[in-house]
Protein backbone atom coordinates (compact mmCIF):
# COMPACT_ATOMS: atom_id res chain seq x y z
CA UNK A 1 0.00 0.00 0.00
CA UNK A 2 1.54 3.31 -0.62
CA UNK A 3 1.95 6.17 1.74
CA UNK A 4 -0.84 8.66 1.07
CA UNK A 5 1.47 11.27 3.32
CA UNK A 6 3.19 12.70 -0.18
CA UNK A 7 5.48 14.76 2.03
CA UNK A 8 7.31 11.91 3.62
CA UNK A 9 10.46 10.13 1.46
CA UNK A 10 10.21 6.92 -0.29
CA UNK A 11 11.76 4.17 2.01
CA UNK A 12 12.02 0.47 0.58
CA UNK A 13 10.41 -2.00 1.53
CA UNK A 14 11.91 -3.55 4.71
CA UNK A 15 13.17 0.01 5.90
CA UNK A 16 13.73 0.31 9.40
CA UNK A 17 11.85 3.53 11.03
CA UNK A 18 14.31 6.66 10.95
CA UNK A 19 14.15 10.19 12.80
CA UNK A 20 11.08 11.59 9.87
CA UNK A 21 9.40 8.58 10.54
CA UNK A 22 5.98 8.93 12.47
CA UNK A 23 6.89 5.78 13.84
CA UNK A 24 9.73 7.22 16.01
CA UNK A 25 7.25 10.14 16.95
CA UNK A 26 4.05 7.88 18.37
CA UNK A 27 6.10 5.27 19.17
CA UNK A 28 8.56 7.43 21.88
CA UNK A 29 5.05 9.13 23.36
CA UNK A 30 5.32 8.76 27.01
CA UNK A 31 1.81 8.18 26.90
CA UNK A 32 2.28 5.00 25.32
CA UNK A 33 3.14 3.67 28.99
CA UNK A 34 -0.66 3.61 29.57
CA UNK A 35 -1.67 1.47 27.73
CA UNK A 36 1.31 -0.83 27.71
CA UNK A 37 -0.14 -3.42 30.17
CA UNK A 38 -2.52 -4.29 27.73
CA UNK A 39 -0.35 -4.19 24.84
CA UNK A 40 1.52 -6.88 27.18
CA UNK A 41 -1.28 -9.23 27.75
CA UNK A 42 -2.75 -8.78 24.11
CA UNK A 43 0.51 -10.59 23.13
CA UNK A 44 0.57 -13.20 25.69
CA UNK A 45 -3.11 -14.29 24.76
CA UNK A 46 -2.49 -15.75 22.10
CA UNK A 47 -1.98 -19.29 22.54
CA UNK A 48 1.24 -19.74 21.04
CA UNK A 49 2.70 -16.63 22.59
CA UNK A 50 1.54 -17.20 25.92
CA UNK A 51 2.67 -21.07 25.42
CA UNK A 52 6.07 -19.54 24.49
CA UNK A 53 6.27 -17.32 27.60
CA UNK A 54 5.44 -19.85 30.11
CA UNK A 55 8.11 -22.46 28.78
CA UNK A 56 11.18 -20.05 27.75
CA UNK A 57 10.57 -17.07 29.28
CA UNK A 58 12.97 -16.17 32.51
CA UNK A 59 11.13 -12.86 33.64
CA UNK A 60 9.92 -14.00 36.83
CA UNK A 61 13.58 -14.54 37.87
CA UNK A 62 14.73 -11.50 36.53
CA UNK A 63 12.26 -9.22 35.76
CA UNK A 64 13.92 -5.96 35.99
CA UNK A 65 16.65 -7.92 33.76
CA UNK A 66 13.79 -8.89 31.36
CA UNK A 67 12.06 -5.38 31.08
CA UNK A 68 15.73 -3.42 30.28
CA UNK A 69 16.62 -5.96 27.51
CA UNK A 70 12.47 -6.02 26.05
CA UNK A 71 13.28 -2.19 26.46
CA UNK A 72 16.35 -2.34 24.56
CA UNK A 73 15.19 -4.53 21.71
CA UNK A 74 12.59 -2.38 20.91
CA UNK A 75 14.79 0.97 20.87
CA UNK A 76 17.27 -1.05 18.44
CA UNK A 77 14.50 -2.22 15.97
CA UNK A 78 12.43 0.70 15.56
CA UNK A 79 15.44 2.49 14.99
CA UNK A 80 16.40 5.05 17.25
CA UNK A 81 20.09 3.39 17.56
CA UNK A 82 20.78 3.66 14.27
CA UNK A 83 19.35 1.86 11.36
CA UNK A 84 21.88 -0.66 11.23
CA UNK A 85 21.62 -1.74 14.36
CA UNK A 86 17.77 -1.88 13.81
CA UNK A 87 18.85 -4.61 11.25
CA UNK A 88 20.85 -6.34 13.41
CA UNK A 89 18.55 -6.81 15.80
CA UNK A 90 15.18 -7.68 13.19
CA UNK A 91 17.46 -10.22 12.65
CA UNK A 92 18.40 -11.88 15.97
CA UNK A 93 14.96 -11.41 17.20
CA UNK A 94 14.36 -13.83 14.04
CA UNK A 95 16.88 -16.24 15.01
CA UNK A 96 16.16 -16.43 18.83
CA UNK A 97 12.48 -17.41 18.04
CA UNK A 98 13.54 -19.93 15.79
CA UNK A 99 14.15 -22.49 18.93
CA UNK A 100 10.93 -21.70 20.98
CA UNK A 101 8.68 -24.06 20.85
CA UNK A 102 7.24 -27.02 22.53
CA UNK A 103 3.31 -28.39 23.79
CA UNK A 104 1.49 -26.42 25.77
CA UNK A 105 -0.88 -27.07 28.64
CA UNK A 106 -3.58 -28.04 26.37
CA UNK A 107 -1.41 -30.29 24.18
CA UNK A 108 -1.22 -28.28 21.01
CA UNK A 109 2.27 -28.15 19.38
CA UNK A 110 3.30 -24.43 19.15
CA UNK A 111 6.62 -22.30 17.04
CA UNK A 112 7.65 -18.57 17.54
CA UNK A 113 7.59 -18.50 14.03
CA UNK A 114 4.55 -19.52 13.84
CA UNK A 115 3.26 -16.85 11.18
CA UNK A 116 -0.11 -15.81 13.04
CA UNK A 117 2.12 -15.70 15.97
CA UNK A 118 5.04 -13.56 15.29
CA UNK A 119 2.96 -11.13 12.93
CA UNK A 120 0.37 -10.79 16.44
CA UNK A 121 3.06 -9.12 18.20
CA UNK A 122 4.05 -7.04 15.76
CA UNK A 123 0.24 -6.35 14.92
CA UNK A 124 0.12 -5.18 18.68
CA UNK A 125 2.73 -2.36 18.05
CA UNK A 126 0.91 -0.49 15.31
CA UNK A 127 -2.72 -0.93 17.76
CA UNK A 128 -1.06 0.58 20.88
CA UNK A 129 0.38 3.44 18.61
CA UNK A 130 -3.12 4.28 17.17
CA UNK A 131 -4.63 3.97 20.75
CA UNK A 132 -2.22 5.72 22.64
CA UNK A 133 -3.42 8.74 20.17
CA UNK A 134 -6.89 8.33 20.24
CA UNK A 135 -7.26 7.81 23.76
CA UNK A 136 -4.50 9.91 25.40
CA UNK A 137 -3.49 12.30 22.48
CA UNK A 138 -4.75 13.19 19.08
CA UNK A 139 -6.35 10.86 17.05
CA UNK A 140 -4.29 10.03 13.81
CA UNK A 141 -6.62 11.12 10.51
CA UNK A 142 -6.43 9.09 7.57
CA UNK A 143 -3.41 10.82 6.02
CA UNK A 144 -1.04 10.00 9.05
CA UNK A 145 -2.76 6.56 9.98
CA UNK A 146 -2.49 5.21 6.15
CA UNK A 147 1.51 6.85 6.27
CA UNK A 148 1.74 5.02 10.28
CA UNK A 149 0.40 1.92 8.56
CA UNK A 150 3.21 1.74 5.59
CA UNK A 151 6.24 2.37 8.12
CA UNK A 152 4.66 -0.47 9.86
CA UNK A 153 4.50 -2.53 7.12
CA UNK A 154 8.12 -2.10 6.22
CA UNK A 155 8.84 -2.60 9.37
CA UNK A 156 7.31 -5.91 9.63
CA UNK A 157 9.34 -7.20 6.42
CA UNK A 158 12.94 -6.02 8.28
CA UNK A 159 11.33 -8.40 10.83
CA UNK A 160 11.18 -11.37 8.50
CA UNK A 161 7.03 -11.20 7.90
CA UNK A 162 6.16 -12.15 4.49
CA UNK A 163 4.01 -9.95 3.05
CA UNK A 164 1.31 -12.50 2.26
CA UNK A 165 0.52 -12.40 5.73
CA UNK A 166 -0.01 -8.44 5.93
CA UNK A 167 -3.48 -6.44 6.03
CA UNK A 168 -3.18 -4.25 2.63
CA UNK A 169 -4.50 -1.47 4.20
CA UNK A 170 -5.84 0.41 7.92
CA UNK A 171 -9.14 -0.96 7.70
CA UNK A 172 -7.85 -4.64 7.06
CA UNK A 173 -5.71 -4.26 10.05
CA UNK A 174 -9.03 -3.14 12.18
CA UNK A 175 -10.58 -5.84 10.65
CA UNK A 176 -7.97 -8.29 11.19
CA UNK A 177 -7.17 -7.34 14.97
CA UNK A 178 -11.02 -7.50 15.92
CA UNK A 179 -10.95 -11.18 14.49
CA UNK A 180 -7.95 -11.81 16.40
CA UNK A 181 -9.52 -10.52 19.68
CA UNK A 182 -13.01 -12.07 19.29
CA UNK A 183 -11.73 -15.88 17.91
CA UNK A 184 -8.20 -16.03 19.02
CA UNK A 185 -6.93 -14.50 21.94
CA UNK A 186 -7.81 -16.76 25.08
CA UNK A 187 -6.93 -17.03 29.04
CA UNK A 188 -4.14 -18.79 29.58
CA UNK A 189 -1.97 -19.61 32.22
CA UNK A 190 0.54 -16.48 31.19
CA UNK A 191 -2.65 -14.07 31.14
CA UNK A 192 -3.18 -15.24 34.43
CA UNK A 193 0.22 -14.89 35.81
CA UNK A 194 0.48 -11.21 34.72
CA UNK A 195 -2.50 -10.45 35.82
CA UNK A 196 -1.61 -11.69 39.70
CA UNK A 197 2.06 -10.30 38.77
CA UNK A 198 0.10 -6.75 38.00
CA UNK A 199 -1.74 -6.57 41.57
CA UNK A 200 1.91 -6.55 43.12
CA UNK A 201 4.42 -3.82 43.11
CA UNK A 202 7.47 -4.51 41.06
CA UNK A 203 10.56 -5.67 43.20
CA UNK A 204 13.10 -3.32 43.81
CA UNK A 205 15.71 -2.86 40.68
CA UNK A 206 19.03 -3.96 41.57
CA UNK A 207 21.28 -2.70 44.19
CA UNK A 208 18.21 -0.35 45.75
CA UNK A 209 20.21 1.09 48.71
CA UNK A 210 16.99 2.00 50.95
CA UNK A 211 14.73 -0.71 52.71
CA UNK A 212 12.06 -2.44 50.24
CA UNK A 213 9.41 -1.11 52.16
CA UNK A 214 10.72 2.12 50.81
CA UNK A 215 10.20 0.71 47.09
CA UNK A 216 6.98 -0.39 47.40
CA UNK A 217 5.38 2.69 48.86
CA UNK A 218 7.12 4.71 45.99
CA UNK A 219 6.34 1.48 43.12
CA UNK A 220 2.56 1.16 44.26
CA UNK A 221 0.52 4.39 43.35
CA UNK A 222 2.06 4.14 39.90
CA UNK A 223 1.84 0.41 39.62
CA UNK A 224 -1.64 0.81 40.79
CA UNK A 225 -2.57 3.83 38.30
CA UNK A 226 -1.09 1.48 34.91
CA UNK A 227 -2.96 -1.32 36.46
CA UNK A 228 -6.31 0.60 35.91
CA UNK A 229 -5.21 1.92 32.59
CA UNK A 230 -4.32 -1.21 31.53
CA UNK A 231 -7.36 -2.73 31.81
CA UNK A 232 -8.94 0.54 30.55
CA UNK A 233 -7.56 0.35 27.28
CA UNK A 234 -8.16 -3.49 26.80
CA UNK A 235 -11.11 -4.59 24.43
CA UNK A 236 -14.05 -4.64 26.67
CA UNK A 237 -14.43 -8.59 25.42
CA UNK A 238 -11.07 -9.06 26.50
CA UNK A 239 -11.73 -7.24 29.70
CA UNK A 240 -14.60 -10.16 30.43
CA UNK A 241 -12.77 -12.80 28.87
CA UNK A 242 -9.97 -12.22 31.38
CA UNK A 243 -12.05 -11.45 35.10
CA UNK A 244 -11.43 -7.94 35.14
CA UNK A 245 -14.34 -6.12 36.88
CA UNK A 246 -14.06 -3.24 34.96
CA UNK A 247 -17.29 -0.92 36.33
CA UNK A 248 -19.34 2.27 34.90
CA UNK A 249 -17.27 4.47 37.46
CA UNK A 250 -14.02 3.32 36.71
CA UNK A 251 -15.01 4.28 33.08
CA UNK A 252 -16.15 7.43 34.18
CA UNK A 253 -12.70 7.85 36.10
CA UNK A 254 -10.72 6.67 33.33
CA UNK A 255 -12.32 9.31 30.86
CA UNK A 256 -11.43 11.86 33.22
CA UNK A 257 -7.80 10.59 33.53
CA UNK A 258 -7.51 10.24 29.91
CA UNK A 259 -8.68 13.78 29.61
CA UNK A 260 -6.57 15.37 31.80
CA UNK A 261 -3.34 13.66 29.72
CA UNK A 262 -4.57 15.30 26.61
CA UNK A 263 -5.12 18.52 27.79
CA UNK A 264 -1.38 18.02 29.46
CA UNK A 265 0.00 16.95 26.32
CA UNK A 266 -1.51 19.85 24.70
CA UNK A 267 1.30 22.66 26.87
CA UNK A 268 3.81 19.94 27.19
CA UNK A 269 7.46 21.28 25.48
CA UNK A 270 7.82 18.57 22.62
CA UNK A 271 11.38 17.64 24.03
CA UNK A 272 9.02 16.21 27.36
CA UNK A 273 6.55 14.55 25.09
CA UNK A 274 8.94 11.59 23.78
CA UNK A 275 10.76 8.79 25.89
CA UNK A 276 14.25 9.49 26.81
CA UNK A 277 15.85 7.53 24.21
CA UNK A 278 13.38 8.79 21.74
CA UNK A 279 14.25 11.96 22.98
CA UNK A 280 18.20 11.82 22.21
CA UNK A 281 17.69 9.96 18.85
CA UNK A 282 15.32 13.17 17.52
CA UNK A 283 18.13 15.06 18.81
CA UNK A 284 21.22 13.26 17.60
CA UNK A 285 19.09 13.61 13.86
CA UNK A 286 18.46 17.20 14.39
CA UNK A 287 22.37 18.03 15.08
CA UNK A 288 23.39 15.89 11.81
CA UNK A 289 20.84 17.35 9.76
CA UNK A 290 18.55 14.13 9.32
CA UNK A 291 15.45 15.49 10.93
């Protein structure tokens, strides 16, 4: 599908996001962190991703370990370390998945590679980009969304996706992920350890100098605050699929939230609005004349 944003270079096919992409823009919103629960247990509900998770995954033992090298990853791929080393990493994320598989609790045989599979998580990139806007920012218009939806695209073939498997266009992908969420996605054992994991603070990072009760009254108003956004921006069939009471007044409080982080976004300097390592990338670019 070609970009409808005429403004915005030709990239090939494959390209990896650089500093004019919108990908580096909606993707380095701080707002994003909102909704990144449920971007997190969108990807573990499908079957073969949660199947993956529960058999090869070593977050519980490490989990601040786990989060800074997820964290990582995604800076390299999408770009903002340089587009070579977005490359290099597409790639190893290819190879790693090649040996996770196995049977999971229900006896079904299960692959990484698995093509529903690995283009789900990817799928769940572009959704918590649109929603992040829609809910917490400015909704993308058709211009931007169809431009969004090509970066992703290219994006997806640097990460080894055929194109075959692809949505041609934003309304396929809405079409496609609503499938997904009403015949796919299920409650599995890795939905429900997330979902206990999510009522507890986070343990302290390493070498936290001050006594963990210290930690967790600083770690549970936030953790607390994502955990109701989370859920917020889940499907509401997902919300009922997984047991989360989700009532009219925590809608009601969740609108206001939501509210209140758009009309902050609106007087926020841009430098605030991006991630930190968003942040220095659009910076870097600016200094060497690529933004």
């Amino acid at each position: 599908m070609p970009h409808l944003d005429t403004a915005a270079p030709a990239r090939p096919a494959g390209a990896i996001p650089g500093p004019s992409s919108l990908t580096w823009r909606y993707a380095g919103d701080w707002r994003g962190v909102f909704s990144s629960r449920s971007t997190l247990l969108l990807q573990v509900a499908h079957p073969v991703v949660g199947a993956g998770v529960a058999d090869h995954s070593d977050f519980l033992n490490d989990r601040w370990g786990r989060l800074v090298r997820t964290m990582e990853s995604t800076f390299a791929f999408l770009g903002y370390r340089g587009e070579d080393r977005g490359r290099t990493e597409a790639a190893r994320l290819r190879e790693i998945h090649k040996g996770i598989k196995g049977v999971d609790a229900e006896g079904r045989r299960y692959h990484a590679l698995n093509p529903e599979a690995y283009l789900w998580v990817h799928a769940t990139l572009y959704h918590g980009m649109v929603e992040t806007q829609r809910v917490f920012g400015r909704a993308l218009g058709p211009v931007k969304e169809a431009a969004l939806f090509g970066e992703w695209r290219d994006l997806a073939l640097a990460l080894g996706i055929t194109e075959r498997h692809l949505p041609d266009s934003p309304a396929a992908f809405r079409a496609y992920f609503d499938g997904m969420v009403e015949d796919r996605l299920e409650r599995n054992e890795t939905v429900d350890l997330l979902i206990r994991l999510d009522r507890e603070p986070l343990p302290p990072p390493p070498n936290w100098p001050l006594p963990r009760a210290a930690w967790t009254g600083l770690a549970l108003p936030p953790g607390r605050l994502l955990r109701k956004t989370g859920i917020g921006t889940l499907p509401a069939v997902l919300r009922d699929r997984f047991g989360l009471p989700w009532t009219p007044g925590d809608q009601r409080r969740f609108a206001v939230f939501a509210r209140g982080v758009r009309l902050a976004g609106t007087v926020t300097p841009e430098p605030l609005r991006y991630s930190p390592v968003a942040a220095r990338a659009m910076r870097r670019a600016r200094r060497s004349g690529g933004g």
